[in-house]
Protein backbone atom coordinates (compact mmCIF):
# COMPACT_ATOMS: atom_id res chain seq x y z
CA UNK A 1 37.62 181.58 161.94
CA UNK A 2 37.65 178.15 159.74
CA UNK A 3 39.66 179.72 157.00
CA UNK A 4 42.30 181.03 160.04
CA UNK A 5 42.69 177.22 161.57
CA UNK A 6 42.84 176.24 157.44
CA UNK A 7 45.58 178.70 156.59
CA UNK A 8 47.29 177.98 159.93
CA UNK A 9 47.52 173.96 159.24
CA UNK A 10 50.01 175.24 156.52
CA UNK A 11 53.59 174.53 158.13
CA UNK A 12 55.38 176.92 155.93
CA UNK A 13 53.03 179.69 156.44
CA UNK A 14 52.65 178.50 160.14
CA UNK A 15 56.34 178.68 160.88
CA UNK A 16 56.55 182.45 159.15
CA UNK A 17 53.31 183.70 161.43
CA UNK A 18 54.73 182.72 164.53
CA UNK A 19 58.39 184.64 163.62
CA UNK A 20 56.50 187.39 162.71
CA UNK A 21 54.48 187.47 165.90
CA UNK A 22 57.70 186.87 168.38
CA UNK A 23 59.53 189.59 166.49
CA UNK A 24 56.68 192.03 167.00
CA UNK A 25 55.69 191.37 170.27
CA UNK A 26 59.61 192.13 171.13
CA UNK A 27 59.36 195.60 169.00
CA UNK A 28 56.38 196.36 170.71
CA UNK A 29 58.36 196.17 173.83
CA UNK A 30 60.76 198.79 172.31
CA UNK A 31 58.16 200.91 171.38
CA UNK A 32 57.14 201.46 174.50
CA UNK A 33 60.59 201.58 175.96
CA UNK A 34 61.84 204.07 173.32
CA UNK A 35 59.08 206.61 174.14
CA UNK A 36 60.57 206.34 177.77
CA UNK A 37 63.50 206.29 177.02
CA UNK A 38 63.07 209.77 175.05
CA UNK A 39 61.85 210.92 177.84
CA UNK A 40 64.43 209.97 180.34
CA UNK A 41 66.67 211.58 178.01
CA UNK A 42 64.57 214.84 177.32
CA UNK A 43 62.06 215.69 179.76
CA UNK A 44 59.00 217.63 178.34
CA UNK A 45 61.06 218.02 174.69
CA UNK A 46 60.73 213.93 174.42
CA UNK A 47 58.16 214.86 171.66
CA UNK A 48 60.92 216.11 169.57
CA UNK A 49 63.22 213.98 170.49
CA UNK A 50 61.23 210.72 169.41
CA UNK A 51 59.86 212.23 166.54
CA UNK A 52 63.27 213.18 164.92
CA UNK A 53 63.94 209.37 165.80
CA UNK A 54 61.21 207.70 164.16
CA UNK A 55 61.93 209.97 161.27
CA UNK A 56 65.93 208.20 160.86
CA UNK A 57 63.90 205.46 161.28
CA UNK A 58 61.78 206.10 158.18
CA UNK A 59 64.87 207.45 156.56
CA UNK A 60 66.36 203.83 157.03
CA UNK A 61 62.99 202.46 156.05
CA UNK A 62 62.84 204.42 152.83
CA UNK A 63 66.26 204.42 151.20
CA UNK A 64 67.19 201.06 152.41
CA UNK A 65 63.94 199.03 151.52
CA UNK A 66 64.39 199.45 147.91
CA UNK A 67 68.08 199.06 147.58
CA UNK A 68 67.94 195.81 149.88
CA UNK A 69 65.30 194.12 147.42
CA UNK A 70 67.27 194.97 144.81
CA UNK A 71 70.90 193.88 146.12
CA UNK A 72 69.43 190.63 147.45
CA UNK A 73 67.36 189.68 144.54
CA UNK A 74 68.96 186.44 144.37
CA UNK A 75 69.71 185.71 147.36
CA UNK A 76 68.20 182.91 150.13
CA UNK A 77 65.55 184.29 150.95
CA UNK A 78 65.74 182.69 154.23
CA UNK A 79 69.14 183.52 155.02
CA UNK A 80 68.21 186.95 154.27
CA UNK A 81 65.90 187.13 156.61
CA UNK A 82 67.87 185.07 159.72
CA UNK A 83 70.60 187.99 159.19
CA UNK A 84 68.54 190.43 159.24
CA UNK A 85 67.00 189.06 163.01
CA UNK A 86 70.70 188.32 164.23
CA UNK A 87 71.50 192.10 163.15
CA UNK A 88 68.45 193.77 164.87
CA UNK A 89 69.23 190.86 167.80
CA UNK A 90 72.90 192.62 168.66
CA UNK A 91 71.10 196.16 168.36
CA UNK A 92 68.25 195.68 170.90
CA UNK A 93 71.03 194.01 173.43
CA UNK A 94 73.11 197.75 173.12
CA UNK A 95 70.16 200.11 173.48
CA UNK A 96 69.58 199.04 177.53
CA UNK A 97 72.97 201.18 177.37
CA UNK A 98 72.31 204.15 175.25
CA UNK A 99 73.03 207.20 177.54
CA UNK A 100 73.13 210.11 175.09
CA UNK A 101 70.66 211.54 172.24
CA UNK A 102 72.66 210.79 169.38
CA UNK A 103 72.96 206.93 170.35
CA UNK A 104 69.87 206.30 170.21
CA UNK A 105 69.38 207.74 166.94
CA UNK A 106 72.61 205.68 165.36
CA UNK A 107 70.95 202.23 166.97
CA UNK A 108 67.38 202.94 165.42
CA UNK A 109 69.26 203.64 162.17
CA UNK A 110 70.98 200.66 161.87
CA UNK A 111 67.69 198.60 163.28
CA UNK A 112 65.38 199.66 161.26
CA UNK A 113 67.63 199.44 158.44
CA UNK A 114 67.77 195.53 159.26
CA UNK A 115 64.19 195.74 159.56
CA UNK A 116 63.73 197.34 155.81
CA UNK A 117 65.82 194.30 154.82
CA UNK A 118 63.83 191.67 156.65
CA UNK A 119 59.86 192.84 155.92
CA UNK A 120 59.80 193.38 151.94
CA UNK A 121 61.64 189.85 151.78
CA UNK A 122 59.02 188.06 154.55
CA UNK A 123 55.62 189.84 152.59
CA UNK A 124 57.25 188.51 149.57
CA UNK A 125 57.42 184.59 150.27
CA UNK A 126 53.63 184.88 151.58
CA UNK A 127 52.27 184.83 147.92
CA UNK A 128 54.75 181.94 147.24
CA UNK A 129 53.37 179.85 150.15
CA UNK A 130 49.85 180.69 149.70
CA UNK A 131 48.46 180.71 146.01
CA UNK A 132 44.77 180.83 146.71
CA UNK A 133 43.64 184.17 146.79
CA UNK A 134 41.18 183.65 150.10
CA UNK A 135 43.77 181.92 151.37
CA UNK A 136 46.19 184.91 150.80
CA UNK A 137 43.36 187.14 151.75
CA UNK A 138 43.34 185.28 155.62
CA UNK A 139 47.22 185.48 156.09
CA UNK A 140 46.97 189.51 155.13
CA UNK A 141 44.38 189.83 158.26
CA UNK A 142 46.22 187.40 160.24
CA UNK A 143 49.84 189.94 159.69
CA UNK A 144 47.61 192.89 160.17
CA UNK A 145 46.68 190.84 163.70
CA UNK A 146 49.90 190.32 164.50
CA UNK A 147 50.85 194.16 164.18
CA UNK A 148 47.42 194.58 166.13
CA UNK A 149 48.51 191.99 168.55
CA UNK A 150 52.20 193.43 168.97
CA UNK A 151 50.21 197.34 169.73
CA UNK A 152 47.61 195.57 172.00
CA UNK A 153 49.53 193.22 174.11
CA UNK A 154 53.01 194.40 174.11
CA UNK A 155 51.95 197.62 175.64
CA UNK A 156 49.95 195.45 178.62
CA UNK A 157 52.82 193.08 178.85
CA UNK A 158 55.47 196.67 179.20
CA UNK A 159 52.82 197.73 181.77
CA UNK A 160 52.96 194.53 183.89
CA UNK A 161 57.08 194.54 183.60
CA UNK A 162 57.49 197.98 184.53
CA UNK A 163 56.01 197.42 188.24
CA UNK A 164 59.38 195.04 188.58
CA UNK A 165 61.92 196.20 186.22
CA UNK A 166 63.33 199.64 184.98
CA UNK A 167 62.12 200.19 180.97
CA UNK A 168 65.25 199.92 179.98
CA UNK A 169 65.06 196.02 180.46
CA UNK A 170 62.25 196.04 178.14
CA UNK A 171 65.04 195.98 175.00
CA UNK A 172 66.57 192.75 176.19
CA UNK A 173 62.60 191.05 175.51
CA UNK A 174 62.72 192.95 171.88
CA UNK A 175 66.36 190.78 171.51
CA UNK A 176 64.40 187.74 172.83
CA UNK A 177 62.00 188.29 169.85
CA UNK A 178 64.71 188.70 167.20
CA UNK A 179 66.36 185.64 168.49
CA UNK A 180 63.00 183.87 168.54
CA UNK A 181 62.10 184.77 164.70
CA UNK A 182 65.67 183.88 163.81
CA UNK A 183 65.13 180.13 165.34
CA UNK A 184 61.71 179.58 163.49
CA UNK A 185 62.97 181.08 160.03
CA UNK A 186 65.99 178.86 160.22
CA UNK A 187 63.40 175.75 160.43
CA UNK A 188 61.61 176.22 157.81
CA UNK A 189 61.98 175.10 154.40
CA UNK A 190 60.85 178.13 152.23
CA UNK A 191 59.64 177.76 148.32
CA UNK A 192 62.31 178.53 145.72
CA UNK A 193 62.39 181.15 143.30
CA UNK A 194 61.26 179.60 139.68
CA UNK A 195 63.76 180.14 137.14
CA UNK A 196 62.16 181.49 135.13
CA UNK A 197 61.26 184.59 136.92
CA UNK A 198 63.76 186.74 134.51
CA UNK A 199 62.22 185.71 131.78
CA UNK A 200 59.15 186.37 132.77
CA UNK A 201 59.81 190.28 133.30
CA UNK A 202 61.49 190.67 136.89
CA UNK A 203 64.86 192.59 136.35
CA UNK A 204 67.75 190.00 137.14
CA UNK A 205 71.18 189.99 138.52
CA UNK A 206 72.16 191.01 135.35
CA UNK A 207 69.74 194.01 135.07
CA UNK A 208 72.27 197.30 136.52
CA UNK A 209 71.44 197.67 140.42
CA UNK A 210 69.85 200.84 139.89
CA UNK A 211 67.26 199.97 137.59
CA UNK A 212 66.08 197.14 139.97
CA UNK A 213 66.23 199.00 143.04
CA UNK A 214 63.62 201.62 140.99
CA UNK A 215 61.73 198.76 139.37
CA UNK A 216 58.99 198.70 142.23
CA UNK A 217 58.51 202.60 142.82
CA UNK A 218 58.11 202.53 139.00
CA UNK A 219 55.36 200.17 139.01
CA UNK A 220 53.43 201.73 141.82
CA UNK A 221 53.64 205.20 140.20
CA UNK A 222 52.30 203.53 136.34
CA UNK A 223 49.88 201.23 137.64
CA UNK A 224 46.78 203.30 138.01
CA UNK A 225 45.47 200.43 140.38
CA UNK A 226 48.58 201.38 143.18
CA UNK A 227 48.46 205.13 142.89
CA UNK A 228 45.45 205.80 145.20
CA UNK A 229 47.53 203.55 147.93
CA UNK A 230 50.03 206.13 147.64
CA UNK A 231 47.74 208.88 149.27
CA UNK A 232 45.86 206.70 151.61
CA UNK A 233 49.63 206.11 153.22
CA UNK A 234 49.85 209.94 153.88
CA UNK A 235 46.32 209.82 155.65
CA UNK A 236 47.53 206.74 157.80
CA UNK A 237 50.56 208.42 159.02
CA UNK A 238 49.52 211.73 159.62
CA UNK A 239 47.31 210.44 162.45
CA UNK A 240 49.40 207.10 164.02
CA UNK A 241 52.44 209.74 163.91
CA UNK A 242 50.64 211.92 166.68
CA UNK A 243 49.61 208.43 168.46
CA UNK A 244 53.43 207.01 168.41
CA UNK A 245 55.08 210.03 169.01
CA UNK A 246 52.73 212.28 171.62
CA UNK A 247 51.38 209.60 173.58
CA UNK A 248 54.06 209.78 176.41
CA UNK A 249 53.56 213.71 176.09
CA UNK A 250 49.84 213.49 176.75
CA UNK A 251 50.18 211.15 179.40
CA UNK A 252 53.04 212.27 181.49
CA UNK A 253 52.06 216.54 180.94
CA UNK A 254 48.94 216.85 180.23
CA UNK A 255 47.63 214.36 182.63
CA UNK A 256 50.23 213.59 185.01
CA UNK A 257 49.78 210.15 184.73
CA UNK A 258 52.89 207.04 185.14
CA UNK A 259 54.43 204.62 182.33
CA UNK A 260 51.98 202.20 182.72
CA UNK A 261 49.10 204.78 181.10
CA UNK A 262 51.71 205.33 178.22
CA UNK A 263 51.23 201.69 177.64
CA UNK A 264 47.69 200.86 178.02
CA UNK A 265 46.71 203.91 175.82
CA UNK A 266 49.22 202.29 173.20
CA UNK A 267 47.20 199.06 173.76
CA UNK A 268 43.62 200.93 173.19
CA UNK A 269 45.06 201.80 169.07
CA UNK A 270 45.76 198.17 168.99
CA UNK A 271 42.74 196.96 170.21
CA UNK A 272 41.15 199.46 167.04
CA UNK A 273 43.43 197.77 164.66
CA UNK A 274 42.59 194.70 165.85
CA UNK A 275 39.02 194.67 165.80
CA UNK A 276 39.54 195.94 162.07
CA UNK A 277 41.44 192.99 160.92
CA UNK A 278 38.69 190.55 162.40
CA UNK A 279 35.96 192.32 160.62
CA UNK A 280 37.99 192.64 157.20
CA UNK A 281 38.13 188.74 155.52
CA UNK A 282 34.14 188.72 155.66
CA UNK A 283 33.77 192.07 154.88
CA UNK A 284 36.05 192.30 151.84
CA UNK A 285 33.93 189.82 150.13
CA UNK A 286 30.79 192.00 150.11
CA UNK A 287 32.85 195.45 150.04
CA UNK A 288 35.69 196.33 147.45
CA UNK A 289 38.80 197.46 148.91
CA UNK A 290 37.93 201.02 147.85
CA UNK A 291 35.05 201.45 149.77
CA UNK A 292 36.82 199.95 152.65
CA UNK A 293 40.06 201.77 152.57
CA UNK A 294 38.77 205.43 152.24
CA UNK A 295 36.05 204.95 155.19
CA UNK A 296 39.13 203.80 157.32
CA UNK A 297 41.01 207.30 155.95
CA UNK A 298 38.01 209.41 156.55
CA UNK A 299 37.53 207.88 160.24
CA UNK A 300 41.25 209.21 160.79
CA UNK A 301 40.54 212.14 159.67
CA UNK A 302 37.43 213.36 161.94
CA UNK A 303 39.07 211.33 164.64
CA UNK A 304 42.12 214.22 164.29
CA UNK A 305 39.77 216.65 164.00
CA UNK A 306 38.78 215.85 167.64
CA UNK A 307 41.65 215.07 169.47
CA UNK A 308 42.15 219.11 170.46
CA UNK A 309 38.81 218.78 171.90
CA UNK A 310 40.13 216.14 174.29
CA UNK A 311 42.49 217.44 175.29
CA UNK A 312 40.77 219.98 176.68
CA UNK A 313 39.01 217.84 179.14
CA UNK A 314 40.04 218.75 182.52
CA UNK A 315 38.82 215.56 184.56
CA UNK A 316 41.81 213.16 184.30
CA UNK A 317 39.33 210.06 184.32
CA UNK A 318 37.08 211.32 181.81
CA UNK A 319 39.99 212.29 179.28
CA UNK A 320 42.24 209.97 179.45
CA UNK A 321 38.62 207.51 178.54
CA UNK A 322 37.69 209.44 175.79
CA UNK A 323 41.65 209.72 174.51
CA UNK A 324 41.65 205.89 174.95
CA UNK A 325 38.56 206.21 172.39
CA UNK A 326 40.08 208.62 169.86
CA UNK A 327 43.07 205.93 169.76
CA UNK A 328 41.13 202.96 168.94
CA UNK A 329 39.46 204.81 165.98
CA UNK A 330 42.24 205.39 165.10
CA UNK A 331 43.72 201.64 165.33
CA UNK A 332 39.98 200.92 163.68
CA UNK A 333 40.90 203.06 160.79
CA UNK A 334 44.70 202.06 160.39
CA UNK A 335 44.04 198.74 160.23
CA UNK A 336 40.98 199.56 157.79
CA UNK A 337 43.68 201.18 155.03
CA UNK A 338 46.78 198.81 155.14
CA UNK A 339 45.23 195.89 155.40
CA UNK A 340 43.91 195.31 151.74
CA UNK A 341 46.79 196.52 150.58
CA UNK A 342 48.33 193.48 150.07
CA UNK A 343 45.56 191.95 148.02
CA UNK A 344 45.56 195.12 145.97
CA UNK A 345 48.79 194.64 144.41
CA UNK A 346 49.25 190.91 144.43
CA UNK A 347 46.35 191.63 141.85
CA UNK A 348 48.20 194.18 139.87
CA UNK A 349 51.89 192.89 139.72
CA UNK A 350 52.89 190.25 138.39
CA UNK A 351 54.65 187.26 140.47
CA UNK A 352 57.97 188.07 139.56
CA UNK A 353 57.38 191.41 140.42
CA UNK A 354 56.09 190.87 144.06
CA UNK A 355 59.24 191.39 145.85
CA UNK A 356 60.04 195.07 144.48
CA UNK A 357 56.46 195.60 144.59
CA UNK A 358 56.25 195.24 148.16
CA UNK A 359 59.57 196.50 148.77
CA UNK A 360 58.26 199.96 147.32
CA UNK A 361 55.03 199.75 149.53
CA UNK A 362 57.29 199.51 152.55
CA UNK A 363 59.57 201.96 150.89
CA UNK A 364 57.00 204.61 149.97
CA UNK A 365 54.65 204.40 152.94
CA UNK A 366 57.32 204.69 155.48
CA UNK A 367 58.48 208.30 153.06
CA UNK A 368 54.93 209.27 154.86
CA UNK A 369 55.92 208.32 158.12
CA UNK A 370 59.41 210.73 157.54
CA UNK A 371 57.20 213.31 156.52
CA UNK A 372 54.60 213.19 159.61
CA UNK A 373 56.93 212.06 162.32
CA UNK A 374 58.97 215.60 162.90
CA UNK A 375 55.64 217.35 161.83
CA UNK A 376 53.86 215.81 165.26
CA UNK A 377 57.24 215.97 166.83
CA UNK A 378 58.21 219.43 166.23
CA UNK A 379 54.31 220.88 166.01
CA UNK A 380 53.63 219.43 169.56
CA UNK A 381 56.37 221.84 171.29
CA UNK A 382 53.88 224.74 170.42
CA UNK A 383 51.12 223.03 171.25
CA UNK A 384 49.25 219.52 171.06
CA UNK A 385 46.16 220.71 169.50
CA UNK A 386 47.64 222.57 167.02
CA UNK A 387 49.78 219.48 166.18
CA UNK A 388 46.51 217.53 166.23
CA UNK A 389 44.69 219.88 163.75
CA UNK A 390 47.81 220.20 161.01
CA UNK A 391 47.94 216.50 160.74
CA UNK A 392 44.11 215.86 160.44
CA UNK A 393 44.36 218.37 157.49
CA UNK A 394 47.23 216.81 156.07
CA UNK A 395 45.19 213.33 156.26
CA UNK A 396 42.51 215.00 154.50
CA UNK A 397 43.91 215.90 151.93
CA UNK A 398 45.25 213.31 151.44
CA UNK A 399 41.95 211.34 151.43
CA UNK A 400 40.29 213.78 149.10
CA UNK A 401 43.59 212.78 146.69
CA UNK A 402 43.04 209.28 146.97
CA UNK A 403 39.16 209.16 146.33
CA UNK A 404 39.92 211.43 143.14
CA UNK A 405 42.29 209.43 142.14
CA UNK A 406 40.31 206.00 142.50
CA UNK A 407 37.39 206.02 140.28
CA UNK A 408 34.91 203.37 141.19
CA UNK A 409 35.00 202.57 138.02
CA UNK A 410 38.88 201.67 138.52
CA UNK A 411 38.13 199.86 141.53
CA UNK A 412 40.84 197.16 141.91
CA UNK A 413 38.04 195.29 144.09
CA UNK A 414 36.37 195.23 141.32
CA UNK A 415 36.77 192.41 138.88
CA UNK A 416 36.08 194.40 135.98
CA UNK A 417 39.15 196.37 135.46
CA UNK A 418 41.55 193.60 133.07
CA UNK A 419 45.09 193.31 135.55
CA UNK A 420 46.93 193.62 131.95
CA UNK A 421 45.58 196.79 131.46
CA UNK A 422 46.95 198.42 134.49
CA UNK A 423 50.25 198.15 134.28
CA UNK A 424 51.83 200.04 130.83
C-alpha cells in the first residue's frame, strides 16, 4: 500500500490514473448497456449479435492500433490522446439512439477505433513518467485496478441506475467519462519525447509508414522474451469472451433472472481481477512473471472446463452462486496474465521502442479477442456448454504453447537472460 500512496504523490502519473479511471468507469457503463442493448435488439440471438460486435470492435482494435502508433509517432502525445476522448465523447452521446443492428456495429467501430488510438499512446507515457522499475511495477497493478475497478463497480453502479432509468441512459455516463479523461489529460504537463529517440533505433517520421506501423509486431515475434505473451493472450480471451459476451444469455434464459443480475455477475469477474492485481506487486518479487502468468492461464482453463457443469444446476440460487464463482476465477486468472505484461516488455524493448511495442500488445491481443468473440457468440446458439468446452480447449492449448515456448531458463523474470540478447 506505501508504494501505491508513493507512486500516487506523482502529479503526472496522478493526473493520467484518474483519466484512466473516469474513462473506464464510463465504458464499464457501456458494457453493460451494450449487452442490453443487444438484447433489446435481438431477443435470445443477443449472443450473436454482441459477439459479431465485439469482434468489429477487435477488428478496430487490431488494424487501427498499429497504424495509429505509427501515423502519430510524432505527434503531442497529449493532444493525441484529448482527441481521441472528444471522438469516443460524440460516439457514446449517439448510441442512446441506435435503433437498428447495423448502427450499433458502425458506432463501436468508430469507438473503439478512437480507443486503439488513445491506449497504446497512454501505456506509452507511463514508462516516461515513472523510471523506477518498482515504481513502474505499482502503476501496472494500479491500471490493472482500474480495469478491475471499471468490471467491479461499473456493473453495481448500472445495477443501481437501472431501478430509475432505462439502459439506454447508461451511454450518456460513458460520455461523462470521456469528457472527464479529456479535462484531466488537458491539465497535465506530459514528458517530451528526447530527440534523440531516432537515433537511438525507433523508426522516425522519415522511416516509410509501413515499416513503422510493423516495427512493434516485428519485435514481439523476434524477441524470444514476448513470444510466450503471444499465446497466453489466446488463453485470456478464449474464456473473458464467453464472460462478456454470454453473460446476458445465461442470465436472462437460462435463469430467468433481470438486468441487474447481468450486472452484478459482471461485477463478480471484476472482483477476481481485482483481488489479482492486489496480490501481484508483492508477489512478483518472490515469483517470476512466468510462474505467475501460466498459473493464471491454467486457472482459466479448468475454470472453462466447468462452466457446462453449472449450468446444469437447476436451483436458480445455487447456480447463479456458483456462476458468480466460475467468474471471479476467471477475473483471478485474467488479471494474473495481463498484468506483468507490461513489466515484461519494458524489460525487453528498448525506450524508443515502447510505443510500437505496446501498440502491438494492444494490437495482437485484441487479434485474440476477434478470434474468440464470434466463436462464444456463434457456438452459444447451439448450445452454452458446448461453447464453454471449445473455448476452454482453445485456452489450453494455448497454455500448453506458451509454457513450451517459455523455458524457465528464458524466464524474462529472471535476471539472468542479458535484455541485448533477446532482441536480434
Amino acid at each position: 500500500m506505501a508504494g501505491v500512496i508513493h507512486v500516487l504523490t506523482n502529479p503526472v502519473y496522478r493526473r493520467l490514473f484518474l483519466a484512466q479511471v473516469v474513462a473506464l468507469a464510463g465504458t464499464g457503463l457501456a458494457t453493460v448497456a451494450l449487452g442490453l442493448l443487444a438484447f433489446d435488439l435481438a431477443g435470445e440471438s443477443a449472443g450473436q449479435v454482441l459477439g459479431t460486435a465485439l469482434a468489429i470492435k477487435m477488428v478496430a482494435y487490431v488494424f487501427v492500433a498499429p497504424l495509429a502508433a505509427a501515423l502519430v509517432v510524432r505527434w503531442p502525445r497529449r493532444a493525441v490522446m484529448i482527441g481521441a476522448d472528444v471522438v469516443r465523447l460524440a460516439i457514446a452521446l449517439c448510441l442512446p439512439f441506435v435503433g437498428e443492428i447495423w448502427q450499433v456495429y458502425v458506432l463501436i467501430f468508430a469507438l473503439q477505433a478512437a480507443s486503439a488510438t488513445f491506449t497504446p499512446t497512454f501505456q506509452s507515457v507511463v514508462p516516461d513518467v515513472l523510471e523506477d522499475e518498482g515504481e513502474y511495477t505499482t502503476a501496472l497493478s494500479l491500471s490493472r485496478l482500474a480495469y478491475d475497478l471499471e468490471a467491479v463497480l461499473s456493473p453495481m453502479l448500472a445495477a443501481l441506475l437501472l431501478i430509475f432509468i432505462p439502459f439506454a441512459a447508461l451511454f450518456f455516463g460513458t460520455a461523462a467519462g470521456f469528457a472527464a479523461s479529456a479535462l484531466l489529460v488537458a491539465a497535465t504537463a506530459l514528458p517530451k519525447r528526447a530527440d534523440a529517440e531516432d537515433a537511438a533505433g525507433a523508426p522516425g517520421p522519415e522511416v516509410p509508414f509501413g515499416r513503422r506501423a510493423r516495427r512493434g509486431i516485428e519485435l514481439f515475434v523476434r524477441t524470444p522474451a514476448l513470444r510466450p505473451v503471444l499465446a497466453l493472450n489466446l488463453a485470456v480471451a478464449s474464456a473473458g469472451a464467453f464472460v462478456l459476451v454470454q453473460t446476458v444469455v445465461i442470465v436472462r434464459t437460462t435463469f430467468a433472472q433481470g438486468d441487474g443480475v447481468v450486472a452484478l455477475l459482471l461485477a463478480a469477474n471484476g472482483a477476481g481481477s481485482m483481488a489479482a492485481a492486489f496480490a501481484l506487486p508483492r508477489l512478483l518479487r518472490t515469483v517470476s512473471e512466468r510462474r505467475a502468468m501460466l498459473t493464471g492461464a491454467v486457472l482459466l482453463s479448468i475454470t472453462m472446463f466447468l462452466v457446462p457443469l453449472v449450468l446444469q444446476v437447476s436451483t436458480v440460487g445455487w447456480g447463479l452462486g456458483l456462476l458468480a464463482v466460475a467468474w471471479a476465477l476467471v477475473g483471478l486468472g485474467w488479471s494474473a496474465v495481463e498484468t506483468p505484461v507490461g513489466r515484461i516488455i519494458r524489460r525487453n524493448v528498448g525506450g524508443p521502442e515502447l510505443p510500437a511495442a505496446f501498440a502491438a500488445q494492444f494490437s495482437l491481443s485484441h487479434a485474440c479477442w476477434l478470434i474468440t468473440y464470434p466463436l462464444a457468440g456463434w457456438l452459444g446458439g447451439s448450445g452454452l456448454g458446448r461453447a464453454a468446452l471449445v473455448l476452454a480447449v482453445v485456452a489450453t492449448f494455448a497454455t500448453g504453447v506458451a509454457a513450451r515456448l517459455w523455458r524457465p531458463a528464458a524466464t524474462p523474470g529472471d535476471r539472468s537472460v542479458p535484455i541485448s540478447a533477446t532482441v536480434p
